[in-house]
PDB file of N, CA and C in Angstrom:
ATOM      1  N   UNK A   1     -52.937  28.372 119.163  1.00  0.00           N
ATOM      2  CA  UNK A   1     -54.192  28.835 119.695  1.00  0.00           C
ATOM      3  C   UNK A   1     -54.336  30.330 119.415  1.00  0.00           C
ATOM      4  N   UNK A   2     -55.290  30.781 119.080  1.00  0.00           N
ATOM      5  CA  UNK A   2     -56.071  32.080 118.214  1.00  0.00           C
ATOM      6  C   UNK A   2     -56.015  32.748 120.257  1.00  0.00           C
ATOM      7  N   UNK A   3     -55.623  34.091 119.458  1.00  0.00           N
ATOM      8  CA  UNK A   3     -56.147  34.959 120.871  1.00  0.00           C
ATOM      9  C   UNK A   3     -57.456  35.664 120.395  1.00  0.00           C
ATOM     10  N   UNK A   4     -58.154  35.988 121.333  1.00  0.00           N
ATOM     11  CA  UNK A   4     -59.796  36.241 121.055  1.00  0.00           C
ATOM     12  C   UNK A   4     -59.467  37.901 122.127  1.00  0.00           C
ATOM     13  N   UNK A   5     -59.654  39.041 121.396  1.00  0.00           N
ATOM     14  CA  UNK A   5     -60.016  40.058 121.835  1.00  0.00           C
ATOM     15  C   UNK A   5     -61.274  40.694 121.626  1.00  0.00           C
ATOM     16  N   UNK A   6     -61.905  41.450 122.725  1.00  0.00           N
ATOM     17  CA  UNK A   6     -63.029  42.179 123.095  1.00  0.00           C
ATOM     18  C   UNK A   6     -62.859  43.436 123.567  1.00  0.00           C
ATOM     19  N   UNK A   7     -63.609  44.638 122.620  1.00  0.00           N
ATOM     20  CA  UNK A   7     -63.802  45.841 122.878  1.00  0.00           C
ATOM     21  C   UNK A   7     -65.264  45.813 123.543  1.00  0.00           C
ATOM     22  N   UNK A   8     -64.631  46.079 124.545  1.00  0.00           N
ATOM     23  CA  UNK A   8     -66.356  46.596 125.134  1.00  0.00           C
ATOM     24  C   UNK A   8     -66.790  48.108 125.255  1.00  0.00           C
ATOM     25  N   UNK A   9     -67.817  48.500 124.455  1.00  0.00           N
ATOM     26  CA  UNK A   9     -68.347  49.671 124.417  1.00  0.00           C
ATOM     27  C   UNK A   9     -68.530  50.409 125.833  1.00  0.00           C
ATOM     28  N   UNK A  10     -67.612  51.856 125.436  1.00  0.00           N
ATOM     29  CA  UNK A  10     -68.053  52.598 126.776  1.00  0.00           C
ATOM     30  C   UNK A  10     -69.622  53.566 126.987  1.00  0.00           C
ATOM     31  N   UNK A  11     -70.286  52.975 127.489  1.00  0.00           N
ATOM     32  CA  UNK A  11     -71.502  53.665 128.134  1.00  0.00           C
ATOM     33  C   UNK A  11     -71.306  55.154 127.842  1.00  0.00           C
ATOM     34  N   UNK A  12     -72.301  56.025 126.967  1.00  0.00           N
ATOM     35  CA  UNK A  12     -72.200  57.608 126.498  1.00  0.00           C
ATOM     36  C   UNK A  12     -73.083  57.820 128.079  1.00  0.00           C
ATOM     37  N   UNK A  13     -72.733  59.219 128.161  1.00  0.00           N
ATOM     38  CA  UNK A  13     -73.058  59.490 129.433  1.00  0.00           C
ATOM     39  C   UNK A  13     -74.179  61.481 129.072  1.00  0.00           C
ATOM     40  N   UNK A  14     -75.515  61.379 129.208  1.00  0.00           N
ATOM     41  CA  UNK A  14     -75.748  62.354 128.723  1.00  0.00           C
ATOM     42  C   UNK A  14     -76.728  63.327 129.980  1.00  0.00           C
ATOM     43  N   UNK A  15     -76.291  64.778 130.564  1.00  0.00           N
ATOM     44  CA  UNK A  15     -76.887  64.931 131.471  1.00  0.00           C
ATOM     45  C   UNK A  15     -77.859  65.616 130.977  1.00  0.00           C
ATOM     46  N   UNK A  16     -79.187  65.828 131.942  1.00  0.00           N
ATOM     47  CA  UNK A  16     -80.288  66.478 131.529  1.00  0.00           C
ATOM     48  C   UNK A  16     -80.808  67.447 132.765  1.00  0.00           C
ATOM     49  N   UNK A  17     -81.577  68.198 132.568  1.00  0.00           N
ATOM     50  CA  UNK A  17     -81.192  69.750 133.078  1.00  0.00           C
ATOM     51  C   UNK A  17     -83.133  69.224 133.196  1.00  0.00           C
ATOM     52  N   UNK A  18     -83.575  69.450 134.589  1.00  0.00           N
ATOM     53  CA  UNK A  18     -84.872  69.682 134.644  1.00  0.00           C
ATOM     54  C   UNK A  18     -85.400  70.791 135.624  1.00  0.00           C
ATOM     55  N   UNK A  19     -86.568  71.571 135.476  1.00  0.00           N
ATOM     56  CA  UNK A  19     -86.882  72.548 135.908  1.00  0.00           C
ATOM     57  C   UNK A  19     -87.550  72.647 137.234  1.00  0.00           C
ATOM     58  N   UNK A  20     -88.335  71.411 137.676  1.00  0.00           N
ATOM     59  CA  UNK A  20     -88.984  71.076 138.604  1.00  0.00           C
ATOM     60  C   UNK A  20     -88.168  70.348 139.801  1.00  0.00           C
ATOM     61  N   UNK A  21     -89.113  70.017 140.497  1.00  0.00           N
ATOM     62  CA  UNK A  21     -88.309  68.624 141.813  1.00  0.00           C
ATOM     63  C   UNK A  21     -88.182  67.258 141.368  1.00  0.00           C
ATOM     64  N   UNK A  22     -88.939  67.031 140.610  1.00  0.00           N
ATOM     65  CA  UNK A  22     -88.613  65.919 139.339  1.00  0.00           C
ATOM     66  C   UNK A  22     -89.337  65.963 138.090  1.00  0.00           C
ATOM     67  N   UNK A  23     -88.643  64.637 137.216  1.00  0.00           N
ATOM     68  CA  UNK A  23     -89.712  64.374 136.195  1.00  0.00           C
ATOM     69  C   UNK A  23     -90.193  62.805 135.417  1.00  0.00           C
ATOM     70  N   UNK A  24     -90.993  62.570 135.459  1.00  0.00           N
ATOM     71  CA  UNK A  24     -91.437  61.107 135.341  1.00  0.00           C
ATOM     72  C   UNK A  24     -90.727  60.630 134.615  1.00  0.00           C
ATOM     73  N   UNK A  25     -90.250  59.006 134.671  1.00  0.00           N
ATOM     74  CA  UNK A  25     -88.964  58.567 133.930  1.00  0.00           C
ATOM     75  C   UNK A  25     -89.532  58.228 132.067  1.00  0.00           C
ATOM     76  N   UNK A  26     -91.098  58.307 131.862  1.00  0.00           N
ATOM     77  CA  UNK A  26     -91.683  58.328 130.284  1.00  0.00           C
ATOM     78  C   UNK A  26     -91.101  59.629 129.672  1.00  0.00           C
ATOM     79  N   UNK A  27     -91.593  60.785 130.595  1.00  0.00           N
ATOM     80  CA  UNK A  27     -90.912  62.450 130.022  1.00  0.00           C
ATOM     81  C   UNK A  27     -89.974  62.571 129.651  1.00  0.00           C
ATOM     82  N   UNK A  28     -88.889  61.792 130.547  1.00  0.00           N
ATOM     83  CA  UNK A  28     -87.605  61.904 130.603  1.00  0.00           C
ATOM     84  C   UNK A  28     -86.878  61.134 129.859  1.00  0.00           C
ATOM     85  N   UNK A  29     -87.533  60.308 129.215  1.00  0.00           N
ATOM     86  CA  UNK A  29     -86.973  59.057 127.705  1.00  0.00           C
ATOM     87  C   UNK A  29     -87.757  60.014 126.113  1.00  0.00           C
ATOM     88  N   UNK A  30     -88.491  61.080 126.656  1.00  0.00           N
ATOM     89  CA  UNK A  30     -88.948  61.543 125.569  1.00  0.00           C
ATOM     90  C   UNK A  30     -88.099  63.409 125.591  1.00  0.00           C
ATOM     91  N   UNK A  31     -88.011  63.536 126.681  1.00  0.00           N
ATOM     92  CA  UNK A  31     -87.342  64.630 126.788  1.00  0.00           C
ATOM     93  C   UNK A  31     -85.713  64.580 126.112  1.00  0.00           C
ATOM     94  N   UNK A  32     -85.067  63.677 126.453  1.00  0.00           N
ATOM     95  CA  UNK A  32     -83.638  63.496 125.612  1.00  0.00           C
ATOM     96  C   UNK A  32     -83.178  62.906 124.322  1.00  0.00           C
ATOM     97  N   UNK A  33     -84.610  62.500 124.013  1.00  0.00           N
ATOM     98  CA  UNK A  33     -85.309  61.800 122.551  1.00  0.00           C
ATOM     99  C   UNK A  33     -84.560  60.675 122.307  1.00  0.00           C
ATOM    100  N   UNK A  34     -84.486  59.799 124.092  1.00  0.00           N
ATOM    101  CA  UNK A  34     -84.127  58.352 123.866  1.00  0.00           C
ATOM    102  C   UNK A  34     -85.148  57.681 122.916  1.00  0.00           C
ATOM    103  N   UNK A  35     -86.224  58.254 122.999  1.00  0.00           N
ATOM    104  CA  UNK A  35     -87.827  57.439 122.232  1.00  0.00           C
ATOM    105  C   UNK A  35     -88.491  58.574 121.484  1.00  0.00           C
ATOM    106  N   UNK A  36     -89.087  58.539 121.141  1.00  0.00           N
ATOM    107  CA  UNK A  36     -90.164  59.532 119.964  1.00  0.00           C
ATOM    108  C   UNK A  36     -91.609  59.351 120.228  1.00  0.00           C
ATOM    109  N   UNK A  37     -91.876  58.721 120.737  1.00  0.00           N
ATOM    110  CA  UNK A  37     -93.157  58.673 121.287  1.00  0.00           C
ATOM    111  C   UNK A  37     -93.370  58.328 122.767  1.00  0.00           C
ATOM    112  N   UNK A  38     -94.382  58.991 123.764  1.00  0.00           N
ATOM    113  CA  UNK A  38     -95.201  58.072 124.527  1.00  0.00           C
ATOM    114  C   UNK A  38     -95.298  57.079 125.037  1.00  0.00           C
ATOM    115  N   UNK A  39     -95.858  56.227 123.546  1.00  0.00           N
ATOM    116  CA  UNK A  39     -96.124  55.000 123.520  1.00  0.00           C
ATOM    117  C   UNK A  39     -95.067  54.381 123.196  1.00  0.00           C
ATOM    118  N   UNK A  40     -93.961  54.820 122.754  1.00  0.00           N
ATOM    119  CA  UNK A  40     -92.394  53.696 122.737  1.00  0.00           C
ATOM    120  C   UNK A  40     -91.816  54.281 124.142  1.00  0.00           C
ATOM    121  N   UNK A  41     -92.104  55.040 124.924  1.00  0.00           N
ATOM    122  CA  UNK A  41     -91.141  54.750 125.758  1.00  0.00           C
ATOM    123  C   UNK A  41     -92.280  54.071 126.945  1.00  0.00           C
ATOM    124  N   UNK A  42     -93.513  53.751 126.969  1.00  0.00           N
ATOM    125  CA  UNK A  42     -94.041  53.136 127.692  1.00  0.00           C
ATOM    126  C   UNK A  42     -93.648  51.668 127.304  1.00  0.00           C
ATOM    127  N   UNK A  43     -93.834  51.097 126.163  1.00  0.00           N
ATOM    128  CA  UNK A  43     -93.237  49.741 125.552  1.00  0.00           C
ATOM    129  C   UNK A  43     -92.078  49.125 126.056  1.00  0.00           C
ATOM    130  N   UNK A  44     -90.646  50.219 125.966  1.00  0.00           N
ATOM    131  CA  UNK A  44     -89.231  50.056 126.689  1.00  0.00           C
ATOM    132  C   UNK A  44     -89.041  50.358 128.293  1.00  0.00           C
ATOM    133  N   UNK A  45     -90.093  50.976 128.597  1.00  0.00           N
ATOM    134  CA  UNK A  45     -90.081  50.565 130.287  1.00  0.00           C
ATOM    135  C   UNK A  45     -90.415  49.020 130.716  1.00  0.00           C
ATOM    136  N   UNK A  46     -92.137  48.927 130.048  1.00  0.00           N
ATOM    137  CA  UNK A  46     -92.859  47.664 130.415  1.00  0.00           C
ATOM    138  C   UNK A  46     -91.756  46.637 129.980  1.00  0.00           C
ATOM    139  N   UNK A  47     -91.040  46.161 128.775  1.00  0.00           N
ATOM    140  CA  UNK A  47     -90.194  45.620 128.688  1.00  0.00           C
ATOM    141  C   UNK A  47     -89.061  45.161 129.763  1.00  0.00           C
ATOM    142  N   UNK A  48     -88.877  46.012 130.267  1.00  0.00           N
ATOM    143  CA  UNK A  48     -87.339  46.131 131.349  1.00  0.00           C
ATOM    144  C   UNK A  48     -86.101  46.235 130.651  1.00  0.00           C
ATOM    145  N   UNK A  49     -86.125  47.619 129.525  1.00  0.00           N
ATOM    146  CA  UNK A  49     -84.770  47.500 128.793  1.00  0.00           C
ATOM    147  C   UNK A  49     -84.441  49.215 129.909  1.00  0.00           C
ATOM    148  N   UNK A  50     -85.129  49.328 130.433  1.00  0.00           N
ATOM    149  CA  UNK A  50     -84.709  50.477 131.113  1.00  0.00           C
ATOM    150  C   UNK A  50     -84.384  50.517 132.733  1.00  0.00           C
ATOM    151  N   UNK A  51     -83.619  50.806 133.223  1.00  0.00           N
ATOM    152  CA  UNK A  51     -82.858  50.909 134.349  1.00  0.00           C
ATOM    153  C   UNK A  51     -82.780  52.357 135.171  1.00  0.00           C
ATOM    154  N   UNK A  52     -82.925  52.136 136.808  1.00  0.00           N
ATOM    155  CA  UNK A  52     -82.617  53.533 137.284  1.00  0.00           C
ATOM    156  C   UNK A  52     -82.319  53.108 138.240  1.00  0.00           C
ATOM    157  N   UNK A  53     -81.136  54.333 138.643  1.00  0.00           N
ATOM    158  CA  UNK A  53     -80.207  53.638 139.369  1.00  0.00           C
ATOM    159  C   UNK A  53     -79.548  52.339 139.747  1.00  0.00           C
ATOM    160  N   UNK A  54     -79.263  51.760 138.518  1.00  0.00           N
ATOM    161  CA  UNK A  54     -78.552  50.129 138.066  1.00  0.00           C
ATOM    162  C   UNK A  54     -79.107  49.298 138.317  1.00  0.00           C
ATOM    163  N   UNK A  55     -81.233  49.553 138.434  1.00  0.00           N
ATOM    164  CA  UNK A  55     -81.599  48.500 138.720  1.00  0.00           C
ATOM    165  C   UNK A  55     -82.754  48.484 137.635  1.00  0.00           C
ATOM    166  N   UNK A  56     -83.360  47.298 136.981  1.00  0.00           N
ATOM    167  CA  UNK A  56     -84.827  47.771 136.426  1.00  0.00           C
ATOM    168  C   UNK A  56     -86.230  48.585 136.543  1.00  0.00           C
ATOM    169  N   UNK A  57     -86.663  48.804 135.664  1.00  0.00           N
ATOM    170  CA  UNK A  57     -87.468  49.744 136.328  1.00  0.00           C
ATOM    171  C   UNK A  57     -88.767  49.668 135.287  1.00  0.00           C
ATOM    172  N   UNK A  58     -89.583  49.333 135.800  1.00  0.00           N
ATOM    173  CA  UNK A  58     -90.709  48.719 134.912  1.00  0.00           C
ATOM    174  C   UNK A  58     -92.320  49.708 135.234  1.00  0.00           C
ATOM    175  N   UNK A  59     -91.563  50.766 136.225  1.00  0.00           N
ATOM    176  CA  UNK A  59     -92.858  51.685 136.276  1.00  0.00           C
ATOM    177  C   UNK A  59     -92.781  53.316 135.674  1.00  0.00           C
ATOM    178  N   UNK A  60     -93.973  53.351 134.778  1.00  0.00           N
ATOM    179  CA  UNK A  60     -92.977  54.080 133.643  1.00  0.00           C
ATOM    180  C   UNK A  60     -93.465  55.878 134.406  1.00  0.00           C
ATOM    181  N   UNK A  61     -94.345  55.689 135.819  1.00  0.00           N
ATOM    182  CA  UNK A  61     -94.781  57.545 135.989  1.00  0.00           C
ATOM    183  C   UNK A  61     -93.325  56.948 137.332  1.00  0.00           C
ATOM    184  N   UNK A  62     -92.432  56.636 137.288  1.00  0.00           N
ATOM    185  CA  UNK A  62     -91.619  56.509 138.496  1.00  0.00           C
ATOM    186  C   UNK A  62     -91.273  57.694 138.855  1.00  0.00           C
ATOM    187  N   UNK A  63     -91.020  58.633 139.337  1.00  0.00           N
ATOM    188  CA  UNK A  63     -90.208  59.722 139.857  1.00  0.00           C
ATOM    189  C   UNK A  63     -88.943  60.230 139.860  1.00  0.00           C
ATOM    190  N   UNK A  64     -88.116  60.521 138.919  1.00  0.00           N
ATOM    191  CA  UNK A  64     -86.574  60.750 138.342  1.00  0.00           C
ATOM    192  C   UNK A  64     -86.215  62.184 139.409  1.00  0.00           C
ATOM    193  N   UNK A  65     -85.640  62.093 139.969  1.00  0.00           N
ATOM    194  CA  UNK A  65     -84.720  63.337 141.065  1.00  0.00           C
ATOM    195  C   UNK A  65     -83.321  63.573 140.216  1.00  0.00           C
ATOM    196  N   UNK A  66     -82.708  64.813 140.649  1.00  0.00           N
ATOM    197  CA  UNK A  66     -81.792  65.155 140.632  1.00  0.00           C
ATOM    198  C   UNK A  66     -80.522  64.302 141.295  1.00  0.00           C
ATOM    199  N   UNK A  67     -80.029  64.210 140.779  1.00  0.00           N
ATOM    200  CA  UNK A  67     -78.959  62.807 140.959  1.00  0.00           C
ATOM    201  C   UNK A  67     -79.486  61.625 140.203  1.00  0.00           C
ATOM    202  N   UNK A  68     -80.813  61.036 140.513  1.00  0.00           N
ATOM    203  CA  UNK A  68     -80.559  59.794 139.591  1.00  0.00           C
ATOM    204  C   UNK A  68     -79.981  59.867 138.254  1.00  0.00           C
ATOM    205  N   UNK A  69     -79.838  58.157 138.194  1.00  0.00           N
ATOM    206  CA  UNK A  69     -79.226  58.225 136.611  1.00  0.00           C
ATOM    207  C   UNK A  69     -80.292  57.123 135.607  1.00  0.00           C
ATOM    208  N   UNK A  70     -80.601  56.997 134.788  1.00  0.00           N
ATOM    209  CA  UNK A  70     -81.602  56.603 133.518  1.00  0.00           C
ATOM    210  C   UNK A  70     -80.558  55.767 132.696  1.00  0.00           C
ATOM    211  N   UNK A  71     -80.374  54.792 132.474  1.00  0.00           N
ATOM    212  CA  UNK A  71     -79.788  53.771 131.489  1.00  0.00           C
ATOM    213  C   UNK A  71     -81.051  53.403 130.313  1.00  0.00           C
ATOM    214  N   UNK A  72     -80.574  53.603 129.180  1.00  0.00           N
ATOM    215  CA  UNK A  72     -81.404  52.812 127.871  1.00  0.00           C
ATOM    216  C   UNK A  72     -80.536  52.922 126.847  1.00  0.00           C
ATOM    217  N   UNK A  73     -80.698  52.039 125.961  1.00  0.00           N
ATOM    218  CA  UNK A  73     -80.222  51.657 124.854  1.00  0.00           C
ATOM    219  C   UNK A  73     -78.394  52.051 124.837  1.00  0.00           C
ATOM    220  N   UNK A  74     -77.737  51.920 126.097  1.00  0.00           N
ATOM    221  CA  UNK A  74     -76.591  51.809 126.134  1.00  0.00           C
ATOM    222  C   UNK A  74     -75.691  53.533 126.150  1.00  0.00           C
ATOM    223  N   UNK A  75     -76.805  54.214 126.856  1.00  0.00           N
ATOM    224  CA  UNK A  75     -77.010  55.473 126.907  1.00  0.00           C
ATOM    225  C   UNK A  75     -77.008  55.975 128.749  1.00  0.00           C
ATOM    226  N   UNK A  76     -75.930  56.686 129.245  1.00  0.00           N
ATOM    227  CA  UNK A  76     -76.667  57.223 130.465  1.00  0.00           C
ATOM    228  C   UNK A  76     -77.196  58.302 130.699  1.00  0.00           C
ATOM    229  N   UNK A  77     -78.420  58.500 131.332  1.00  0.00           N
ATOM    230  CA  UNK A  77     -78.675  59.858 131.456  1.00  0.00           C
ATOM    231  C   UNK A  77     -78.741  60.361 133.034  1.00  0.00           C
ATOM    232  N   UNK A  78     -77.999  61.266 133.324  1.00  0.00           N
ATOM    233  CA  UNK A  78     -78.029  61.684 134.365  1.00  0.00           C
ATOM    234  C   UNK A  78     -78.410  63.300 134.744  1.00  0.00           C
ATOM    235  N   UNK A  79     -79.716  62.802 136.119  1.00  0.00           N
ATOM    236  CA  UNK A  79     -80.476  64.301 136.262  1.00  0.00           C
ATOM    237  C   UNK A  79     -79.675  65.024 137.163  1.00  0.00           C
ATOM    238  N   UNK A  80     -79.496  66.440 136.626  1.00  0.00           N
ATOM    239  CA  UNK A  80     -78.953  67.479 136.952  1.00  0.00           C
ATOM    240  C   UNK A  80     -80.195  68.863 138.013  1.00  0.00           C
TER     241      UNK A  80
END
């Protein structure tokens, strides 16, 4: 019998530095240039490939604070 091994990718962890009391979680997929547009990071919210605080998050003016953390594309971002 064949042994079957699995590397599972470790989650990059990237913090982001904002100036205000928050910043909307669209800004904030365009601010760390998870997305390049706007309109792709409105697409990957409505989708549900995006997560905050380990849960989905499908509203894309949501409110990002200091401490939360932003999951996409196997990426964390955490506000500072």
């Amino acid at each position: 019998m064949k042994k079957i091994s699995a590397r599972i990718k470790q989650k990059e962890h990237i913090e982001i530095k904002t100036d205000g009391d928050f910043i909307r979680l669209d800004a904030l997929l365009k601010l760390s240039n998870a997305v390049m547009t706007g309109g792709h990071a409105k697409i990957v919210i409505q989708e549900g490939e995006v997560k905050v605080n380990d849960e989905i998050c499908t509203a894309r003016g949501k409110k990002i604070h200091s401490g939360d953390r932003v999951e996409f594309d196997n990426i964390v971002y955490e506000v500072i």
